[in-house]
C-alpha atoms as a PDB file:
ATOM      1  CA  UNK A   1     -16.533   3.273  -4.457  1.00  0.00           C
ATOM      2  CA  UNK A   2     -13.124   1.563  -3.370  1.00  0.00           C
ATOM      3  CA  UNK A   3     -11.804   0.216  -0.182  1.00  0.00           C
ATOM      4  CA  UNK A   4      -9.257   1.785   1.688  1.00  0.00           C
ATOM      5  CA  UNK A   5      -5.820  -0.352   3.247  1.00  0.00           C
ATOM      6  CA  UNK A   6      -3.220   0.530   4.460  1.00  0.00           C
ATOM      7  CA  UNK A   7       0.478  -0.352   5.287  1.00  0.00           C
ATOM      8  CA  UNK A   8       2.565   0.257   8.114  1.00  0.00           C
ATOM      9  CA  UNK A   9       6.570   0.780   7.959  1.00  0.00           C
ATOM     10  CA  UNK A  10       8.690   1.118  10.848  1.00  0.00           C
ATOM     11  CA  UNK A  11      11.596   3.229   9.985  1.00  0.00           C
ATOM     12  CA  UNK A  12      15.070   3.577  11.165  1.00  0.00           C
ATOM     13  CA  UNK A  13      16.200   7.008  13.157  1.00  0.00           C
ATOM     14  CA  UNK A  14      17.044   9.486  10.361  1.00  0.00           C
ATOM     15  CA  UNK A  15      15.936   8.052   7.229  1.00  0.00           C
ATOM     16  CA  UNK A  16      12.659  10.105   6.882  1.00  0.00           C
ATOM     17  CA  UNK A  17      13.956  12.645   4.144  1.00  0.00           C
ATOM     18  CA  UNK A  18      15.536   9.554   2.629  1.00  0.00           C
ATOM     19  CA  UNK A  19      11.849   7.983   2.598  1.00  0.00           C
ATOM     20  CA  UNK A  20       9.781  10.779   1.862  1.00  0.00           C
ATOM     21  CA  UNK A  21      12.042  11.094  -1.556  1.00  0.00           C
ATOM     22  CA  UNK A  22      11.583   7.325  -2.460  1.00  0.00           C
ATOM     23  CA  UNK A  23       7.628   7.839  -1.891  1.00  0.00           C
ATOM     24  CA  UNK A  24       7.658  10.708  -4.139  1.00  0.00           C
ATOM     25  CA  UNK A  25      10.163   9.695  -7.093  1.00  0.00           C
ATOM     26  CA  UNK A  26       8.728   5.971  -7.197  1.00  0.00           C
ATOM     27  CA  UNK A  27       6.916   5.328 -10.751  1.00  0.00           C
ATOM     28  CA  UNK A  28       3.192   4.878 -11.246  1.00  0.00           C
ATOM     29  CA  UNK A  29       2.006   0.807 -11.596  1.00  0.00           C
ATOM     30  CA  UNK A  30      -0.541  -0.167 -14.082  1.00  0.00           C
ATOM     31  CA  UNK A  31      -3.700   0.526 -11.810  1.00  0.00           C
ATOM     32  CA  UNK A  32      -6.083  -1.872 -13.926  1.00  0.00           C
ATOM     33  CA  UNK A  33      -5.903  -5.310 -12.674  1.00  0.00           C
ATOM     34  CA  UNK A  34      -6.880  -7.879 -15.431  1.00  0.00           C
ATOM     35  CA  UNK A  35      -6.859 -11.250 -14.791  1.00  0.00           C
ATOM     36  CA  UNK A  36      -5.250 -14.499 -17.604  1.00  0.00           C
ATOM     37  CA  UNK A  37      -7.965 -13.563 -20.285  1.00  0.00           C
ATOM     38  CA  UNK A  38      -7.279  -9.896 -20.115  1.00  0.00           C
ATOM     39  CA  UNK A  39     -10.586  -8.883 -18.026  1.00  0.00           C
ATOM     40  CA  UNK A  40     -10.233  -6.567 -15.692  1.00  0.00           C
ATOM     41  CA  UNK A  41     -10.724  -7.866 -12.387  1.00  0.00           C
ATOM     42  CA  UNK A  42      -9.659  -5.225  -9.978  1.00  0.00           C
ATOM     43  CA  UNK A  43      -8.079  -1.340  -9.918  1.00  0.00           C
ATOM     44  CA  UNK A  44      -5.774   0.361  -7.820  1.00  0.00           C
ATOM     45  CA  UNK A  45      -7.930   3.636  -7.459  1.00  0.00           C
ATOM     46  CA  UNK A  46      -5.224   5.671  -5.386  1.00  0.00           C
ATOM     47  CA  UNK A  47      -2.245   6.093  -3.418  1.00  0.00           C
ATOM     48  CA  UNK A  48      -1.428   8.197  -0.277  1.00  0.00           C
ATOM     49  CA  UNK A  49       2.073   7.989   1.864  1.00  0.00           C
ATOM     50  CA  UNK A  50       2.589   9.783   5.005  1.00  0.00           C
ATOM     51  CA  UNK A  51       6.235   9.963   6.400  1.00  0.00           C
ATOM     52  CA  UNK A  52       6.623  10.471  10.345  1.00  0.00           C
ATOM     53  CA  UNK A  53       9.319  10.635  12.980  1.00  0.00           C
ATOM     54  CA  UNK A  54      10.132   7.001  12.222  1.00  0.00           C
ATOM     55  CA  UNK A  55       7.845   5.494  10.581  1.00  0.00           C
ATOM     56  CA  UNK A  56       5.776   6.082   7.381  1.00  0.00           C
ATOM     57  CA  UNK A  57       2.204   4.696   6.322  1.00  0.00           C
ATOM     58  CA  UNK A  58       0.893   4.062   2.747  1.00  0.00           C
ATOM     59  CA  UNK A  59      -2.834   4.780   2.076  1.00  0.00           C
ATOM     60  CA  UNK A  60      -4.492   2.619  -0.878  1.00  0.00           C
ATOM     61  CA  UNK A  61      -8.072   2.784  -2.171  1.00  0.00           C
ATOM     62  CA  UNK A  62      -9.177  -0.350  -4.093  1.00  0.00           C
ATOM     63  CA  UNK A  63     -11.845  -1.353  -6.391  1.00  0.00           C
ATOM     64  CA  UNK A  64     -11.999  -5.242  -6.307  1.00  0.00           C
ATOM     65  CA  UNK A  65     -10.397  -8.238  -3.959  1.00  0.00           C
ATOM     66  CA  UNK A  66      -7.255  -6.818  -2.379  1.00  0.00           C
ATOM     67  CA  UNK A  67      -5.427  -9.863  -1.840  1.00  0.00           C
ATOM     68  CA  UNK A  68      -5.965  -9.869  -6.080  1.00  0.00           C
ATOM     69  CA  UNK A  69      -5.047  -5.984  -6.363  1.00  0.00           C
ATOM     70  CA  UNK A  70      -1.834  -6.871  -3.864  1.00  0.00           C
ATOM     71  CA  UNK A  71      -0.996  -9.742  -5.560  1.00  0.00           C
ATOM     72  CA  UNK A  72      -1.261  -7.665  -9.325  1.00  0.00           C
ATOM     73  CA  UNK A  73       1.073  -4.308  -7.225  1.00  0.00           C
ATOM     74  CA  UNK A  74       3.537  -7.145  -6.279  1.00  0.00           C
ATOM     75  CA  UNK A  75       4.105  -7.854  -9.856  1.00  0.00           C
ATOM     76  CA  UNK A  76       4.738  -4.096 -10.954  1.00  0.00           C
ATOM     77  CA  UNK A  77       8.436  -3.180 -11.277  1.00  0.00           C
ATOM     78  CA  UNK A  78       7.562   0.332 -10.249  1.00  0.00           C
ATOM     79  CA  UNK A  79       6.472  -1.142  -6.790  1.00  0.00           C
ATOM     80  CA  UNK A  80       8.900  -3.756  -6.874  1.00  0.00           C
ATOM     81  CA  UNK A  81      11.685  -1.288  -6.992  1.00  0.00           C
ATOM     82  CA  UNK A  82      10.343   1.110  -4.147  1.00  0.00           C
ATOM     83  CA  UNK A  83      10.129  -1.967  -1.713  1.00  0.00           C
ATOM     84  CA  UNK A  84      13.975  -2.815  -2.851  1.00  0.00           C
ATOM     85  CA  UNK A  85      14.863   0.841  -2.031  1.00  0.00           C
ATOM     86  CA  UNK A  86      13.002   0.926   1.148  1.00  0.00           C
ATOM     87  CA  UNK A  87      14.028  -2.300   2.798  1.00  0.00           C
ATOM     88  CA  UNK A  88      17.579  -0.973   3.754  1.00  0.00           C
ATOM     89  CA  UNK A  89      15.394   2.194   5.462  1.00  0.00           C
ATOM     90  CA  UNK A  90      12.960   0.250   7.342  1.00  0.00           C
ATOM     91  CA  UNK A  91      13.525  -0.615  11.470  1.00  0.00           C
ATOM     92  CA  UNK A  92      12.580  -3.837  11.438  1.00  0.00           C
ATOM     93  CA  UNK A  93      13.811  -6.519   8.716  1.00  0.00           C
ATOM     94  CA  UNK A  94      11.331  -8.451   6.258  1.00  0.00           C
ATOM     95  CA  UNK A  95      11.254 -11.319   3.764  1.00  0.00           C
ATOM     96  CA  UNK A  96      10.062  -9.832   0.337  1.00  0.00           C
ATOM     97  CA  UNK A  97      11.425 -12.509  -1.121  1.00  0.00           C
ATOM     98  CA  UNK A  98       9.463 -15.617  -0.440  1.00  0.00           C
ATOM     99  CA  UNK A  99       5.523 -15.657  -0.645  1.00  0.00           C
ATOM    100  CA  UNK A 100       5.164 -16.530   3.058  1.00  0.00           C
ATOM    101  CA  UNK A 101       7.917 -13.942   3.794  1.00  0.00           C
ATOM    102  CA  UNK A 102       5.220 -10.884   2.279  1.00  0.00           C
ATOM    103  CA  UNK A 103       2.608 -12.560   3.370  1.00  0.00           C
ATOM    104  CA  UNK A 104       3.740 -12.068   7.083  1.00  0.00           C
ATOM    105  CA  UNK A 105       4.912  -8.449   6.147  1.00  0.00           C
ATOM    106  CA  UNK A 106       1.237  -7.764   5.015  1.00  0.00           C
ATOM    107  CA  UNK A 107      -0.452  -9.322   7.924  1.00  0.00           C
ATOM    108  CA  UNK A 108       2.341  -7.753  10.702  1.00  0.00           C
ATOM    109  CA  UNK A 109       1.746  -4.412   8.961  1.00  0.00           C
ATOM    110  CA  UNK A 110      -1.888  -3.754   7.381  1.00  0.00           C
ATOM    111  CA  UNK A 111      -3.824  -1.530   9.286  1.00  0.00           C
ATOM    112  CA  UNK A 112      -7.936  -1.732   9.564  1.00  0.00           C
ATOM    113  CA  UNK A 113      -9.622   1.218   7.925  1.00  0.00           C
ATOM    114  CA  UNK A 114     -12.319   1.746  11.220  1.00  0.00           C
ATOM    115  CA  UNK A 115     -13.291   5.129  10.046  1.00  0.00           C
ATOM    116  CA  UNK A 116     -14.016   7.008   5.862  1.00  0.00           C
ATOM    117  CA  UNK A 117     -16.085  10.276   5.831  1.00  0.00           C
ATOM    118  CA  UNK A 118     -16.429  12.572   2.920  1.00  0.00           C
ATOM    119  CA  UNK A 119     -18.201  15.414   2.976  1.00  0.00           C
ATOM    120  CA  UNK A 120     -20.564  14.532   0.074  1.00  0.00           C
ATOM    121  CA  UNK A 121     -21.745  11.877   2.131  1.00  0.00           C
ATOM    122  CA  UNK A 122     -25.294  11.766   3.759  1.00  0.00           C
ATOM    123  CA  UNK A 123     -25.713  11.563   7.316  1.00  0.00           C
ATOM    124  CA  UNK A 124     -27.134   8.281   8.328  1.00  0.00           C
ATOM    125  CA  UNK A 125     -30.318   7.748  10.698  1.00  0.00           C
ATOM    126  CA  UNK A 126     -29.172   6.801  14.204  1.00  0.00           C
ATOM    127  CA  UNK A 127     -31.468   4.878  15.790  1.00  0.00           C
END
């Protein structure tokens, strides 16, 4: 079982259609994350993107480190693309460009997972 993360984008007034179509036509990255000898070391396990009145919020699971996985997805040109699309879309300006520039997008914008229920769960014993 994977870990879920997720992003938060600010959007400008108007551009959700725009958005929601960018989500939807953006390609698929190579999910397996392998690292210099070809082992792989990570996998994106799945994607989710929800588009709101100005502001949309992608859902990933991930099996391995996510700084690793995130690094790996920042590589993709199917990702790498979406983000170039996005940025003139988004309310509130970021540096994609430099390493300290996404690092402050991904640290202004993650959002904690507090909560993951499924209903092939068990209940667990409250004490």
């Amino acid at each position: 079982m994977g870990t879920w993360h997720a992003l938060f984008y600010p959007l400008k007034p108007g551009s959700e259609e725009t958005v929601k179509e960018l989500f939807r036509a953006s390609g698929r990255p190579a999910f397996d994350v392998s690292d210099g000898d070809g082992t792989v070391v990570g996998r994106l396990l799945g994607t989710m993107a929800f588009v709101g009145r100005e502001m949309a919020v992608r859902v990933i699971e991930v099996d391995g480190v996510l700084p690793v996985v995130a690094a790996h997805m920042s590589r993709q040109p199917e990702v790498r693309a979406f983000e170039q699309q996005l940025e003139q879309h988004l309310a509130k300006p970021r540096d994609m460009v430099t390493p300290e520039g996404a690092r402050a997008f991904f640290r202004d914008s993650a959002l904690e997972c507090v909560l993951a229920r499924r209903h092939d769960e068990p209940l667990s014993t409250q004490v």
